[in-house]
Protein backbone atom coordinates (compact mmCIF):
# COMPACT_ATOMS: atom_id res chain seq x y z
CA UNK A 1 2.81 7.76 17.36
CA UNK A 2 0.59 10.87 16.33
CA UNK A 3 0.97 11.65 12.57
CA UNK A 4 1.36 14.95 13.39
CA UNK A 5 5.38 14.18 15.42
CA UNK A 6 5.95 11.44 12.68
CA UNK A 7 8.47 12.67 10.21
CA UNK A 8 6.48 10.68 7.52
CA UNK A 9 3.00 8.83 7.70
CA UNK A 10 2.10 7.49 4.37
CA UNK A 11 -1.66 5.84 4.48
CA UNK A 12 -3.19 3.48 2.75
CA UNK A 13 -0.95 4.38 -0.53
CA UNK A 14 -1.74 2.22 -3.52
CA UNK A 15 0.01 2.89 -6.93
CA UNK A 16 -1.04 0.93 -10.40
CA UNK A 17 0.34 0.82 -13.79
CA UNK A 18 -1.62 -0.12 -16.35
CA UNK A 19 -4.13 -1.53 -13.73
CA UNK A 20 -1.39 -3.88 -11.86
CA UNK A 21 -0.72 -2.83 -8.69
CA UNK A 22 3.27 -2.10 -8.13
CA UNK A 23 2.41 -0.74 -4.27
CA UNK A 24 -1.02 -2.02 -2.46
CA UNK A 25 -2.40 -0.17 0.69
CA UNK A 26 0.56 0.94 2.53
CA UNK A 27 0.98 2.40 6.02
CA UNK A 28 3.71 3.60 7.13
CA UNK A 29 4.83 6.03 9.72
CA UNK A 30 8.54 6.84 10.49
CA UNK A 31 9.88 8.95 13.65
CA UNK A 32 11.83 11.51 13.39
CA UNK A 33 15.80 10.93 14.22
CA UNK A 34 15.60 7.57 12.69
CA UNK A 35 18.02 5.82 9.98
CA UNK A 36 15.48 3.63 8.17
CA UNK A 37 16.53 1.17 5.11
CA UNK A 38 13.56 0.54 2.39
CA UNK A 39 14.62 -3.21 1.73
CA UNK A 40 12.84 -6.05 -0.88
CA UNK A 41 13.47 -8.07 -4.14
CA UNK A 42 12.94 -7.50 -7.44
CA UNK A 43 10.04 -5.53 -8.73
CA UNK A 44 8.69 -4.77 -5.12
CA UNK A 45 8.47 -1.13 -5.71
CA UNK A 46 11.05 0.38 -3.54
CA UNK A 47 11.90 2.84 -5.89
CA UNK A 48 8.15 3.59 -6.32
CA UNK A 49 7.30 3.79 -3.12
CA UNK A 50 9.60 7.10 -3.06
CA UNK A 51 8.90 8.81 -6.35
CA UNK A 52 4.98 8.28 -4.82
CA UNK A 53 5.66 9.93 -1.51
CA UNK A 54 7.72 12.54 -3.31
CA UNK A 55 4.78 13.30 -5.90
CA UNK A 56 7.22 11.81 -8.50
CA UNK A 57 4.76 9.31 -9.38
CA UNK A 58 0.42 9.16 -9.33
CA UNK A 59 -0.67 7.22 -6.54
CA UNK A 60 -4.15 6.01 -7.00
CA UNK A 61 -5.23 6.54 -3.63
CA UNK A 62 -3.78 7.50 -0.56
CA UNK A 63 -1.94 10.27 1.84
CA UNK A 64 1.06 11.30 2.35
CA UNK A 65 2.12 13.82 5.45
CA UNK A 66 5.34 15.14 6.67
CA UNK A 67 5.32 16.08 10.32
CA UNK A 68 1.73 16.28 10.19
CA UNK A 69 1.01 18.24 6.77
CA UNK A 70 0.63 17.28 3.16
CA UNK A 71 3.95 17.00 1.23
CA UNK A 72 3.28 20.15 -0.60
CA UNK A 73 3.18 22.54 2.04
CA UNK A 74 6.11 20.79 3.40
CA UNK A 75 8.42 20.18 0.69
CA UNK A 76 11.26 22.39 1.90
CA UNK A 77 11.65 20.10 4.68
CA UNK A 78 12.67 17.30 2.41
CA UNK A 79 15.72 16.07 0.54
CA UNK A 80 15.85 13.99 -2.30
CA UNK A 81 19.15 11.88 -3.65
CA UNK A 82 17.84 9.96 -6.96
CA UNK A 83 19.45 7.07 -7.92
CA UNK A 84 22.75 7.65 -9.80
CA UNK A 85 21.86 5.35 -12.66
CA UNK A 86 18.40 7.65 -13.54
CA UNK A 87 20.94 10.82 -14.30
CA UNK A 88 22.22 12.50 -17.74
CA UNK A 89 25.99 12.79 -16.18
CA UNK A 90 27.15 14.34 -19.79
CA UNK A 91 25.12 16.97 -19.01
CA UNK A 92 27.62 19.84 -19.78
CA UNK A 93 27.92 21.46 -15.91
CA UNK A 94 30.51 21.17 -13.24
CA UNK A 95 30.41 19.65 -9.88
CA UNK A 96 30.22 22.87 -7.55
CA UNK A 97 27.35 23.82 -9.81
CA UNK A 98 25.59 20.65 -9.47
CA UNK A 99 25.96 21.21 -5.86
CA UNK A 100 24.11 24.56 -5.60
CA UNK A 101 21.36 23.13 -7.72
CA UNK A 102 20.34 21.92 -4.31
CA UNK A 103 19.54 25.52 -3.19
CA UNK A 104 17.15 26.75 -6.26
CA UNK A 105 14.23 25.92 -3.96
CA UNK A 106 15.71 28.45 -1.59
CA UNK A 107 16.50 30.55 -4.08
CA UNK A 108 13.75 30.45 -6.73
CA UNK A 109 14.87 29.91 -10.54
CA UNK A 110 15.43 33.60 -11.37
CA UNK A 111 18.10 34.61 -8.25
CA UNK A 112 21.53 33.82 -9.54
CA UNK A 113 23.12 32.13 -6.53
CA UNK A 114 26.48 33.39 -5.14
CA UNK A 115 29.09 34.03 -2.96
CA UNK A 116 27.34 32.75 0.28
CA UNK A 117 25.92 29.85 -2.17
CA UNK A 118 29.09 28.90 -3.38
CA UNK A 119 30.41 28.60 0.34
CA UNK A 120 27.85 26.40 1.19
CA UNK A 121 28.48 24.15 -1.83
CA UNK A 122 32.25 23.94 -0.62
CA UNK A 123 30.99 23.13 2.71
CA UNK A 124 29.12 20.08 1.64
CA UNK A 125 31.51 18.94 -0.86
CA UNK A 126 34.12 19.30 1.96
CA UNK A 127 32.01 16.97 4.01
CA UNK A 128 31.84 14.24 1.33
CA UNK A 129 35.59 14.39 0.29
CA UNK A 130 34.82 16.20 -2.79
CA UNK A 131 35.96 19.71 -2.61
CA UNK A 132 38.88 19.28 -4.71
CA UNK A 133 36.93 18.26 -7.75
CA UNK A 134 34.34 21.62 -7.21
CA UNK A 135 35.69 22.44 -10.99
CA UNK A 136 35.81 19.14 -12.52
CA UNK A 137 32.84 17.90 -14.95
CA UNK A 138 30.61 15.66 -13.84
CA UNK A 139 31.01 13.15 -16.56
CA UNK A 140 34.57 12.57 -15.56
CA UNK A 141 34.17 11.59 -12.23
CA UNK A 142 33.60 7.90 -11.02
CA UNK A 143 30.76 6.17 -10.02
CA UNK A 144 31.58 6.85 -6.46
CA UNK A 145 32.82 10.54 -6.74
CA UNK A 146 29.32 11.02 -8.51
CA UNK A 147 27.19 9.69 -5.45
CA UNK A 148 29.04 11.48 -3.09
CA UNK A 149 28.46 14.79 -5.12
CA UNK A 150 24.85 14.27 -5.23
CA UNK A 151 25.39 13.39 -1.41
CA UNK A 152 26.32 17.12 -0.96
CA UNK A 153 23.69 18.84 -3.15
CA UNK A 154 21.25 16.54 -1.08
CA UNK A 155 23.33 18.19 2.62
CA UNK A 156 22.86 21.80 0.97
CA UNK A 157 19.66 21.91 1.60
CA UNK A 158 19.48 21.53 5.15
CA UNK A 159 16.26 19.04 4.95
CA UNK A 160 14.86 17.49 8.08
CA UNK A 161 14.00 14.36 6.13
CA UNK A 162 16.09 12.57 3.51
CA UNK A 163 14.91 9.77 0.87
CA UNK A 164 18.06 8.36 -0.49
CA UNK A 165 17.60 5.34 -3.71
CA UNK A 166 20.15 3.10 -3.52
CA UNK A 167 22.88 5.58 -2.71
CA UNK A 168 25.69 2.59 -1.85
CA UNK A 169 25.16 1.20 -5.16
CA UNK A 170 28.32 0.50 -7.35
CA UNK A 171 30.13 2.68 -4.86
CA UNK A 172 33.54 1.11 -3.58
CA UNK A 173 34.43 0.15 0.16
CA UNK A 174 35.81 3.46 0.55
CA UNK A 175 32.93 5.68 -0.52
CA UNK A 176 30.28 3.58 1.39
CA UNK A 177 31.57 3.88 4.95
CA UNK A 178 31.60 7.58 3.83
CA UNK A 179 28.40 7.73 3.08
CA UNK A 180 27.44 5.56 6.00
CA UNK A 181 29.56 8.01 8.35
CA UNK A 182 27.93 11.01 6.63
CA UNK A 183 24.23 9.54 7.24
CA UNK A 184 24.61 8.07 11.23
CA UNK A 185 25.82 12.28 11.43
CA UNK A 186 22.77 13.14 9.67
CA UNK A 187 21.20 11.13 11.95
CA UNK A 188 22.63 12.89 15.01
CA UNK A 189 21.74 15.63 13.98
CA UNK A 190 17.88 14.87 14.71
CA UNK A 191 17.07 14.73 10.75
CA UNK A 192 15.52 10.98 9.60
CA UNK A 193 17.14 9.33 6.71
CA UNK A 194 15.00 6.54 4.49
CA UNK A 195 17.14 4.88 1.84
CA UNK A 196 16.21 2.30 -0.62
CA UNK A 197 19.01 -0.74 0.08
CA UNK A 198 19.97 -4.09 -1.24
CA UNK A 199 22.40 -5.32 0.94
CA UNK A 200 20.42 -7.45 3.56
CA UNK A 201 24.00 -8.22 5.07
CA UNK A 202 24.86 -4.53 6.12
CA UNK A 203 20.77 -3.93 7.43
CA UNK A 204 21.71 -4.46 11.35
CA UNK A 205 24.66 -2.72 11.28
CA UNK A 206 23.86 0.21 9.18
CA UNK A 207 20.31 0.97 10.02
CA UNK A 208 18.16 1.55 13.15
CA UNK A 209 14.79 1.26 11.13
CA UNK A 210 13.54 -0.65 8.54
CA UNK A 211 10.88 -1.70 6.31
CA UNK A 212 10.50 -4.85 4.07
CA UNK A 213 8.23 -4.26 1.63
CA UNK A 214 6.95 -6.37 -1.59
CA UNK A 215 3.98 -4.65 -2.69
CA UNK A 216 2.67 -4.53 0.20
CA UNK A 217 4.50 -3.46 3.74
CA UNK A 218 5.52 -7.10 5.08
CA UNK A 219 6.63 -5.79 8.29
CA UNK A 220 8.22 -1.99 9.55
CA UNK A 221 10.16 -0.78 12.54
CA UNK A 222 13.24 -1.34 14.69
CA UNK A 223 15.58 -3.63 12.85
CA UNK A 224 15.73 -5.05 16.13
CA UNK A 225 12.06 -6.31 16.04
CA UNK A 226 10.94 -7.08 12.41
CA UNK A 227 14.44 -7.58 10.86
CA UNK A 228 13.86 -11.47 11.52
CA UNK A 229 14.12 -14.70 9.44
CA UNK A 230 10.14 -15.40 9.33
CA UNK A 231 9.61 -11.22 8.06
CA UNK A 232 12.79 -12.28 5.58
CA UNK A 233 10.97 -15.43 4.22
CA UNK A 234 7.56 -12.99 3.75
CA UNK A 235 9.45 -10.73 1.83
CA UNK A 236 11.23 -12.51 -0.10
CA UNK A 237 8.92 -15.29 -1.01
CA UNK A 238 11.18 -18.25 0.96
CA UNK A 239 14.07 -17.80 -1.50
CA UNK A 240 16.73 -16.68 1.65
CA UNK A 241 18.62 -18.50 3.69
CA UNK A 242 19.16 -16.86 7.20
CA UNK A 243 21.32 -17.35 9.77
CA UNK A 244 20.48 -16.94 13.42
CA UNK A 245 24.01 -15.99 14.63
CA UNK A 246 24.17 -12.19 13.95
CA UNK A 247 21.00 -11.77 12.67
CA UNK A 248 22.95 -11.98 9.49
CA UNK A 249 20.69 -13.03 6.19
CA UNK A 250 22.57 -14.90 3.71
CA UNK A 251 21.59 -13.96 0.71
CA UNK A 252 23.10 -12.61 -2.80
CA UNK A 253 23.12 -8.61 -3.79
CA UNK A 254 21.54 -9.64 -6.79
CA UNK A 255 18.38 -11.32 -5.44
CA UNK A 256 17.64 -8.27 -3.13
CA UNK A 257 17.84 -5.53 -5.21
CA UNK A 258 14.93 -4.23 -7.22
């Protein structure tokens, strides 16, 4: 696929700390439309592998390009939904206000934003299940409730490509077929979705795309094609058990998350 139709191409990205490598010479590119889950065990920088694309993090070499451009000239085009765990929640703010944080890059830091702001806060938070907490603090909502707020401060801005970290995580049954519901509509929508996921179990059913990744890119593309046992085994060092009927990997939450 030409770089310049791929919602992301990431080349030959290599990120070090302290002179160990935590991501070696990836390549990557993603089409548009797609649902994609980041998947790989401990330490294989899933996370990282985000916060580099995203300029979050130094990369020591390599590109990064959304639909064809550098991430910089493109970073309207792209929403971001951190992982819960990374967040100050007793920050003192409510949740309609964390909501229309999502539109200061529309907005610039110095425009107040209002009435027309405020509706499109409701509107997301209505799409989540959220807008009867719009006045309630942050730091008295639940795990859940606060992943499916920044769910709708993500939807506010209207990005054509979403990276999600681990948005499912600690989230009850409940919240995650929302979210799941709310991302296959993001998806219909033509936008392209890449979220960083542990469960290998829900992979086929929940995502169209994937990449494993440990360090290094192991394998990338339709779950269909590299979502098999022998990719599995790469990524995860022989340590998984996989069963053929289903395409169904058994393995526990706790060995695939990072």
């Amino acid at each position: 696929m030409p770089e310049e139709k791929a919602a992301l191409a990431v080349r030959d990205l290599t990120v070090a700390y302290r002179d160990q490598p935590v991501l070696w010479d990836i390549d990557l590119t993603v089409p548009s439309g797609v649902l994609m889950a980041i998947v790989g065990p401990n330490g294989a920088g899933k996370t990282t592998l985000i916060k580099a694309i995203l300029g979050l993090v130094n990369a020591a070499a390599g590109q990064v390009k959304i639909f064809g451009k550098p991430y910089g000239a493109q970073r309207d085009l792209v929403g971001y939904v951190p992982q819960r765990g990374s967040v100050d929640w007793d920050f003192p703010t409510n949740v309609v206000d964390v909501v229309m944080m999502g539109l200061y890059g529309r907005l610039g830091w110095f425009r107040r934003p209002g009435l027309p702001e405020r509706e499109q806060a409701m509107d997301a938070l209505k799409k989540v299940g959220m807008q009867e907490f719009a006045g309630r603090q942050i730091s008295q909502l639940s795990g859940g409730q606060q992943q499916r707020v920044f769910l709708a401060r993500a939807l506010v801005q209207d990005a054509e490509v979403y990276f999600m970290d681990e948005p499912f995580q600690g989230v009850d049954a409940t919240t995650e077929r929302a979210i799941i519901d709310l991302l296959r509509e993001l998806r219909a929508q033509g936008k392209t979705v890449i979220v960083v996921h542990h469960d290998l179990q829900t992979v086929p059913e929940y995502f169209d795309h994937v990449l494993l990744l440990n360090v290094r890119r192991i394998a990338a593309g339709p779950v269909s094609e590299v979502f098999t046992d022998e990719t599995l085994r790469l990524t995860y060092g022989g340590r998984i058990g996989f069963l053929r009927t289903g395409l169904q990997p058994s393995v526990s939450p706790n060995q695939a998350e990072e």
